[in-house]
N, C-alpha and C. Protein backbone atom coordinates (compact mmCIF):
# COMPACT_ATOMS: atom_id res chain seq x y z
N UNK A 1 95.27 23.26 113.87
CA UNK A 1 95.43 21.98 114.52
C UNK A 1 95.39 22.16 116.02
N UNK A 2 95.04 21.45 116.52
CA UNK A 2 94.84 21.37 118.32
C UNK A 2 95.80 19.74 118.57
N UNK A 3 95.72 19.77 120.03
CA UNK A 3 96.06 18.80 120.52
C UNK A 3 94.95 18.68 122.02
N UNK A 4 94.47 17.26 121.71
CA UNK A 4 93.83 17.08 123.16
C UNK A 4 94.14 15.81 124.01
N UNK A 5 93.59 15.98 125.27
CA UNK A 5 93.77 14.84 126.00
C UNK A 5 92.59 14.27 126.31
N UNK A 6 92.68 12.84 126.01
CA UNK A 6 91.09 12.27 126.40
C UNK A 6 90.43 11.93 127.77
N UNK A 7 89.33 12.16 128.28
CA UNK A 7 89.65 11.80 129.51
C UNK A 7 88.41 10.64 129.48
N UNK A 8 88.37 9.55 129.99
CA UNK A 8 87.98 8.17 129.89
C UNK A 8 86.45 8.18 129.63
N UNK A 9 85.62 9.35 129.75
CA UNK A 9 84.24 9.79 128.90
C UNK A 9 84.41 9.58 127.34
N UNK A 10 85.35 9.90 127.08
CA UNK A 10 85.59 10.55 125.59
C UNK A 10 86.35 9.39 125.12
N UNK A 11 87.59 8.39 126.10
CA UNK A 11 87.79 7.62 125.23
C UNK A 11 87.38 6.15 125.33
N UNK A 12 86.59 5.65 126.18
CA UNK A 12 86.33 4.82 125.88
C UNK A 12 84.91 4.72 125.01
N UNK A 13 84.58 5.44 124.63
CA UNK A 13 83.29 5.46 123.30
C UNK A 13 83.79 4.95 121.98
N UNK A 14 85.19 5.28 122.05
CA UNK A 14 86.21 4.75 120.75
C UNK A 14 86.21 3.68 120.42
N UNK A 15 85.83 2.34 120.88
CA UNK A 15 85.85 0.93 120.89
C UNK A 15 84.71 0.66 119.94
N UNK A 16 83.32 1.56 119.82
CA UNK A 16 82.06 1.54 119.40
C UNK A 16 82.14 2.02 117.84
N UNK A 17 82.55 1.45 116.81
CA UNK A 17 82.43 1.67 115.85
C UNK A 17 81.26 2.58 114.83
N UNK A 18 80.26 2.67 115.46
CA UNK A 18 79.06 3.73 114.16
C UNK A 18 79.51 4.91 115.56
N UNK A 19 79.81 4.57 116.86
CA UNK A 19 79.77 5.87 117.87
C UNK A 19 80.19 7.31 117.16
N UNK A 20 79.40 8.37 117.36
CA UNK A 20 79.74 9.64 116.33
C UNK A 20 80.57 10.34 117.36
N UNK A 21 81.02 9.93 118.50
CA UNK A 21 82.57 10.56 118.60
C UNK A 21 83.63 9.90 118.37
N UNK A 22 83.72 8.75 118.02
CA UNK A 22 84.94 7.86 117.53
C UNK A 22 84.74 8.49 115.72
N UNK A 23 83.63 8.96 115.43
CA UNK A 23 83.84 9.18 113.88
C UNK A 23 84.39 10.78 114.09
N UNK A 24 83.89 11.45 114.87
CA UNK A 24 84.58 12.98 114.89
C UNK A 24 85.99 12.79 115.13
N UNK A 25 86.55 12.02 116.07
CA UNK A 25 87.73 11.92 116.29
C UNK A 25 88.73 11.25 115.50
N UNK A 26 88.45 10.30 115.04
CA UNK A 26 88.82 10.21 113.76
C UNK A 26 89.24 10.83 112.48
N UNK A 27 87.98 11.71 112.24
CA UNK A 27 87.97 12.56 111.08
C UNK A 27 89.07 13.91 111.11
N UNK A 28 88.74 14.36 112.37
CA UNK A 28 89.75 15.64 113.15
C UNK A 28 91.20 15.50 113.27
N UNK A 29 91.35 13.71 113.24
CA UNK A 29 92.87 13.35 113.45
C UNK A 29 93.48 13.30 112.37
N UNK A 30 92.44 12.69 110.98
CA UNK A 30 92.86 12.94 109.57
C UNK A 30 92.96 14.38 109.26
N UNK A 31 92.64 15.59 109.92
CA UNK A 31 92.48 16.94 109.38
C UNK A 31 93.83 16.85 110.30
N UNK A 32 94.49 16.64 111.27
CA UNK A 32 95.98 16.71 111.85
C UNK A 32 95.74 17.21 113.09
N UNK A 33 94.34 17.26 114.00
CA UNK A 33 94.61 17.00 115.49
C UNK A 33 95.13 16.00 115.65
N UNK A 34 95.47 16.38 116.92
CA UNK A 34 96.28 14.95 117.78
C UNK A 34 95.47 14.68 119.20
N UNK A 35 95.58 13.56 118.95
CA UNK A 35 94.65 12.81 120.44
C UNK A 35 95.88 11.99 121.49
N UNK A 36 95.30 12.18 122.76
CA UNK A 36 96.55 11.45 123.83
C UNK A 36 95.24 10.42 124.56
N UNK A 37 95.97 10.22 125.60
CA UNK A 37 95.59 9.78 126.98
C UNK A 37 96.90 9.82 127.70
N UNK A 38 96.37 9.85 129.38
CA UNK A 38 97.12 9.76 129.93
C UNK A 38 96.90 8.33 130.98
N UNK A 39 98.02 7.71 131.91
CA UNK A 39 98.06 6.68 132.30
C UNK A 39 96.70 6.61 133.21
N UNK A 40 96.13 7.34 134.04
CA UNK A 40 95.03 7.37 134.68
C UNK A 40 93.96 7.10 133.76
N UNK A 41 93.79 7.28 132.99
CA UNK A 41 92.41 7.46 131.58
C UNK A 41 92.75 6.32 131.03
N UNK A 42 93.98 5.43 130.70
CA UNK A 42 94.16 4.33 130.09
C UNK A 42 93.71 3.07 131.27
N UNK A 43 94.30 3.09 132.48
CA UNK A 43 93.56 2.48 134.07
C UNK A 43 92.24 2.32 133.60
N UNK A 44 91.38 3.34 133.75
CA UNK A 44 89.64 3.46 133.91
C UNK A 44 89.35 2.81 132.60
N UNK A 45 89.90 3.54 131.64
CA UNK A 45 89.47 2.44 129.53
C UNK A 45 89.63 1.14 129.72
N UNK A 46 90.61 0.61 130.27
CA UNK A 46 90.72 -1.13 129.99
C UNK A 46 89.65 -1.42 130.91
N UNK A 47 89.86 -0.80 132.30
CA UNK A 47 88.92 -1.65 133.19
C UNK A 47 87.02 -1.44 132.31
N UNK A 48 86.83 -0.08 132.45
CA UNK A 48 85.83 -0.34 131.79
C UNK A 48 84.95 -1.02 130.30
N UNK A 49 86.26 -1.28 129.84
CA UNK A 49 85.73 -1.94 128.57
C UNK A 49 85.93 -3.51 128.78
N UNK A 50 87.02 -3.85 129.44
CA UNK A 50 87.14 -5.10 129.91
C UNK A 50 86.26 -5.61 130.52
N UNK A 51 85.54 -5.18 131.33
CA UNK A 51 84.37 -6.00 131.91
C UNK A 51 83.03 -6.26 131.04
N UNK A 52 83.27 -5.24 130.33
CA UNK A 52 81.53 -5.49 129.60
C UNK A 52 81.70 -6.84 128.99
N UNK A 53 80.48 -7.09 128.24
CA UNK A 53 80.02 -8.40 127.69
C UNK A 53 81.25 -8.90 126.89
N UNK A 54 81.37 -7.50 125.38
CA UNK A 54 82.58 -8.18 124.47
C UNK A 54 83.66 -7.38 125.00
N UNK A 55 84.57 -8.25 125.79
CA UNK A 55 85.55 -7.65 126.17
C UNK A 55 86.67 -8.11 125.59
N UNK A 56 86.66 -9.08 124.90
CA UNK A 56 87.63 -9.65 123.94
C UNK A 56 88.08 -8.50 122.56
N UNK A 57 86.35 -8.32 121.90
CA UNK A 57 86.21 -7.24 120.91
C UNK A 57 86.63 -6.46 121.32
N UNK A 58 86.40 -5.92 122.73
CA UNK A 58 86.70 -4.60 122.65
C UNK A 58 88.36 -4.06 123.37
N UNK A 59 88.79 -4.72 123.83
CA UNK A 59 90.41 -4.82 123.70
C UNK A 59 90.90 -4.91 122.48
N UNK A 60 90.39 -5.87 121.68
CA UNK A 60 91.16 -5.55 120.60
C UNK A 60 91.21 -4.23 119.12
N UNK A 61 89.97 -3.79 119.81
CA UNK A 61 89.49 -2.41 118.74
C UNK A 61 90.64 -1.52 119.34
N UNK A 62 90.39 -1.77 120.86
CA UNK A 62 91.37 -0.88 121.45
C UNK A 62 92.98 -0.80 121.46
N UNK A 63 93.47 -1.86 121.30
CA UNK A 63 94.47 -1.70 120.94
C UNK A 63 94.93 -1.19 119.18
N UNK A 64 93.80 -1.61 118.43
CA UNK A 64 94.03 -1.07 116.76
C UNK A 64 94.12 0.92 117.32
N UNK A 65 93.34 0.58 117.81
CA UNK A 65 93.02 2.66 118.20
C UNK A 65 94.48 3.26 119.16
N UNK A 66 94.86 2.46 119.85
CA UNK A 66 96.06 3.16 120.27
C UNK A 66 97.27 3.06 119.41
N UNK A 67 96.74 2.64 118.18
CA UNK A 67 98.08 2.92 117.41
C UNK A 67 98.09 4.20 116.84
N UNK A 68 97.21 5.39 117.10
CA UNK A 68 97.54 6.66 117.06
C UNK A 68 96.73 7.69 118.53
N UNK A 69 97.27 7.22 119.20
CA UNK A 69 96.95 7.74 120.98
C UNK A 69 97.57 7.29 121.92
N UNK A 70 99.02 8.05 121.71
CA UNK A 70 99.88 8.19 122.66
C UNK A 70 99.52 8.84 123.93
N UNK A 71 100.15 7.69 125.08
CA UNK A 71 99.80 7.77 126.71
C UNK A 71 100.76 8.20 126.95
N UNK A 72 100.23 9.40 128.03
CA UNK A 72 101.55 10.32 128.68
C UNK A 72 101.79 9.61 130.16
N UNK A 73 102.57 9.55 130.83
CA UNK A 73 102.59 8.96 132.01
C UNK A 73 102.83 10.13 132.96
N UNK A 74 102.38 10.31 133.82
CA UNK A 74 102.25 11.60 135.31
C UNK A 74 104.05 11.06 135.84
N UNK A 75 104.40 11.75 136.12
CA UNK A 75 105.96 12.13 136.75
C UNK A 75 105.92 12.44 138.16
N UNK A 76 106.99 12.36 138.64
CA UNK A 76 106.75 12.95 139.98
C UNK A 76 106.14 14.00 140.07
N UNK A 77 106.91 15.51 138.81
CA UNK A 77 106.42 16.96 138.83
C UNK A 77 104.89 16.83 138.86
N UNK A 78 104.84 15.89 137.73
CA UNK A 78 102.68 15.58 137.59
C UNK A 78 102.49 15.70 139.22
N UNK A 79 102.45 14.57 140.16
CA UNK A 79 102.32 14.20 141.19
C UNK A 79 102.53 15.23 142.18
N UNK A 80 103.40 16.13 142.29
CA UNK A 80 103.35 17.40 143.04
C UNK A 80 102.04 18.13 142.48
N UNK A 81 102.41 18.66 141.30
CA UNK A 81 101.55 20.12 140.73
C UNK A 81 99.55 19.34 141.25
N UNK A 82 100.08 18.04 140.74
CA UNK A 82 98.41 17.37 141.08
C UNK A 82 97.72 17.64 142.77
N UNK A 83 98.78 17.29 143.72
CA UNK A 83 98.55 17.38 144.98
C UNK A 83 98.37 19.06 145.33
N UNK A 84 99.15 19.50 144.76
CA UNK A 84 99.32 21.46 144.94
C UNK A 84 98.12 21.78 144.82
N UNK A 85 97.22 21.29 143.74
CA UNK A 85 96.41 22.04 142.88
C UNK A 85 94.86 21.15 143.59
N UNK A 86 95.12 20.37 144.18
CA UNK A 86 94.27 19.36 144.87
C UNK A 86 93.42 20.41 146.53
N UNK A 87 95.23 20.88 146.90
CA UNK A 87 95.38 21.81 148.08
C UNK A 87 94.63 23.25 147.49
N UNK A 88 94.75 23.77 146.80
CA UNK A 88 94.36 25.06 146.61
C UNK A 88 92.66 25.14 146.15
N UNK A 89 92.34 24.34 145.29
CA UNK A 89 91.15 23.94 145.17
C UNK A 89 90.21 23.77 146.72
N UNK A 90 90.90 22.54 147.14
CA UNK A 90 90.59 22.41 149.04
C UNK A 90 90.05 24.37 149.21
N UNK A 91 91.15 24.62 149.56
CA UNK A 91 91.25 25.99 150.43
C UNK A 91 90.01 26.66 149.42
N UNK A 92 89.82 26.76 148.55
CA UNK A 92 88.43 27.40 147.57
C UNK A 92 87.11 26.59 147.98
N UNK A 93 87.28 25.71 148.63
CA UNK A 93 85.38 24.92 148.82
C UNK A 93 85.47 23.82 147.53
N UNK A 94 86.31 23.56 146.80
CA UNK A 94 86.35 22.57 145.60
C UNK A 94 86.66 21.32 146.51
N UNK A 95 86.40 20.67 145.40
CA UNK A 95 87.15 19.13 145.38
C UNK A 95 87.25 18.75 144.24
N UNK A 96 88.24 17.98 143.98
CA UNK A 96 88.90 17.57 142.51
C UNK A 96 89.87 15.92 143.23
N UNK A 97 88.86 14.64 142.69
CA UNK A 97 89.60 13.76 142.83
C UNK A 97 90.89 13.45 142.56
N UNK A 98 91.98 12.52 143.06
CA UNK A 98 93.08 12.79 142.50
C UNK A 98 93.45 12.21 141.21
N UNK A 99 92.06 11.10 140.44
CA UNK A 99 92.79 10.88 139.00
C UNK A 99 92.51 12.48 138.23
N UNK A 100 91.83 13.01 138.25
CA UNK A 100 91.26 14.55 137.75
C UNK A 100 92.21 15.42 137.76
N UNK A 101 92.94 15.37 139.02
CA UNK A 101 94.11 16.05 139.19
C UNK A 101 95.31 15.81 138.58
N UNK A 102 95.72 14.52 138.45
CA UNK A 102 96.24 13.96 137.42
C UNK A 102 96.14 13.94 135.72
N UNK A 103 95.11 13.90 135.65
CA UNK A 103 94.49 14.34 134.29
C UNK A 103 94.84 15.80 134.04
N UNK A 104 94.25 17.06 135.19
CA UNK A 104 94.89 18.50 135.38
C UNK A 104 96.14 18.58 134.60
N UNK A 105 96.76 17.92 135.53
CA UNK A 105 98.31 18.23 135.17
C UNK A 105 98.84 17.92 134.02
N UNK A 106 98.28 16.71 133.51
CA UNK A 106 99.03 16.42 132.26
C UNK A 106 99.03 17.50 131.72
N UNK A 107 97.77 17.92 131.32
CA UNK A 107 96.77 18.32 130.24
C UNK A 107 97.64 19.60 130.28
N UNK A 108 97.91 20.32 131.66
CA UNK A 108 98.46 21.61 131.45
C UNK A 108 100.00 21.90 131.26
N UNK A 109 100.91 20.47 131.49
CA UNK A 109 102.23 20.41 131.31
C UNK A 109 102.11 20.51 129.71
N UNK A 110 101.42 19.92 129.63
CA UNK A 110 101.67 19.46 127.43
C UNK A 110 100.74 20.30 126.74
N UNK A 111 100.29 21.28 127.35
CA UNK A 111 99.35 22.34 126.73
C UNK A 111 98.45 21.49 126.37
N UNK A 112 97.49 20.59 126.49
CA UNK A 112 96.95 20.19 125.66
C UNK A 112 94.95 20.38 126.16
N UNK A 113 94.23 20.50 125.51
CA UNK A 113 92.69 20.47 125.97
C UNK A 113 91.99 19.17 126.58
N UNK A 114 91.11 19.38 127.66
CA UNK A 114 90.62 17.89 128.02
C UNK A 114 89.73 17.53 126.80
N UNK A 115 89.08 16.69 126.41
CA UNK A 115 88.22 16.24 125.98
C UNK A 115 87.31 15.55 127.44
N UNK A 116 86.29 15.56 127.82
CA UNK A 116 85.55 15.76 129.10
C UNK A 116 84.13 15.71 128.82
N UNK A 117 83.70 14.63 129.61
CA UNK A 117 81.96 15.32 130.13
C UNK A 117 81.66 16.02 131.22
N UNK A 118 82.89 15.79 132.32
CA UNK A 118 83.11 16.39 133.92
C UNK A 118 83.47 17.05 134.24
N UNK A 119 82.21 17.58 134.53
CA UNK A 119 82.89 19.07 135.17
C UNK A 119 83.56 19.45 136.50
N UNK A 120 83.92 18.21 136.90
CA UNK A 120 85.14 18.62 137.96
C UNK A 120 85.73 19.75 137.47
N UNK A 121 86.53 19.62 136.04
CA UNK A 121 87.94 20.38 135.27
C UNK A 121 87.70 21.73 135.64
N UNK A 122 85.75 22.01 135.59
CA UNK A 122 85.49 23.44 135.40
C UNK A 122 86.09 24.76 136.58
N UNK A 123 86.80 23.66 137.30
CA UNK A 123 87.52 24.67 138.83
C UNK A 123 88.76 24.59 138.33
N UNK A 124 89.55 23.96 137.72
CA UNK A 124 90.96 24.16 137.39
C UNK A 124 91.49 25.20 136.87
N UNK A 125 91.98 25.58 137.63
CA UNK A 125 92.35 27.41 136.63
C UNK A 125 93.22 27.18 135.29
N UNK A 126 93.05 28.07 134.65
CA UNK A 126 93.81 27.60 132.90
C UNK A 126 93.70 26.39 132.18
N UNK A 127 93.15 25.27 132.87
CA UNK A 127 92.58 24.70 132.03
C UNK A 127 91.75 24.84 131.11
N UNK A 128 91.78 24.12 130.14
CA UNK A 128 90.84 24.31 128.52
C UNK A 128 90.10 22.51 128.66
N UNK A 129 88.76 23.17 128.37
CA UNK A 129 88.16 21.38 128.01
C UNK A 129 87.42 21.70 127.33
N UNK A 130 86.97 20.40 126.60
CA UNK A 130 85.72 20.53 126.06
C UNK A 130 85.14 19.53 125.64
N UNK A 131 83.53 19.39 125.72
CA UNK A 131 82.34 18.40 125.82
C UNK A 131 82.42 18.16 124.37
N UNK A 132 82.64 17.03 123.78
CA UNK A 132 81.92 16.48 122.24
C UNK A 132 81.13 15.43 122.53
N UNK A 133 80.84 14.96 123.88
CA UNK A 133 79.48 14.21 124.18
C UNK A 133 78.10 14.85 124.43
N UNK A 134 78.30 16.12 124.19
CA UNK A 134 77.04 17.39 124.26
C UNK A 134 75.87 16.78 123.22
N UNK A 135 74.77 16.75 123.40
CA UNK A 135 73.65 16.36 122.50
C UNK A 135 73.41 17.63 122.00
């Protein structure tokens, strides 16, 4: 079993019913992964699904789907380690926006893997991600 964190690539495809990562994720959650989000990734999901055409539909898929995708909320500690890790990156030639950084932190307070198309993550040290939007 794993545990991952979604990051708003990965979860807002979930709303799309035949979408074959809402069916992998699904299927993986019945085998006893566990799927999150965190409050930054839930921000970017409403807004982006809210605006499209069916935004009625698709709030409400979305709320059926967060009845197993628990949102972690960033803490102050989030909010330090995010800015720390924002700074050290800096000092390396990186850049890592600060929802990313936020996302960082969760992901590495709760052990958990990104789920990701962005490779921002790929500078985060000890972080774990991984692409299931890969063709």
């Amino acid at each position: 079993m794993s545990d991952y964190l979604l990051d708003t690539n990965h979860a807002s495809p979930l709303i799309t019913l035949e979408h074959p990562l809402r069916e992998r994720i699904l299927q993986r959650a019945d085998e006893g992964d566990s799927f999150a989000i965190c409050t930054p990734v839930l921000t970017e999901t409403l807004y982006g699904i809210g605006v499209l055409p069916r935004a009625v539909q698709n709030l409400t898929e979305w709320e059926r789907l967060r009845l197993f995708i628990p949102c972690f909320t960033p803490d102050e500690t989030d909010a330090k380690f995010a800015a720390e890790l924002q700074i050290l990156l800096r000092l390396r030639g990186r850049q890592l926006n600060t929802i990313d950084a936020l996302i960082a932190a969760v992901a590495l307070r709760y052990d958990l893997t990104i789920l990701t198309k962005d490779k921002d993550f790929q500078v985060v040290p000890n972080l774990r991600y991984e692409n299931w939007l890969k063709v």
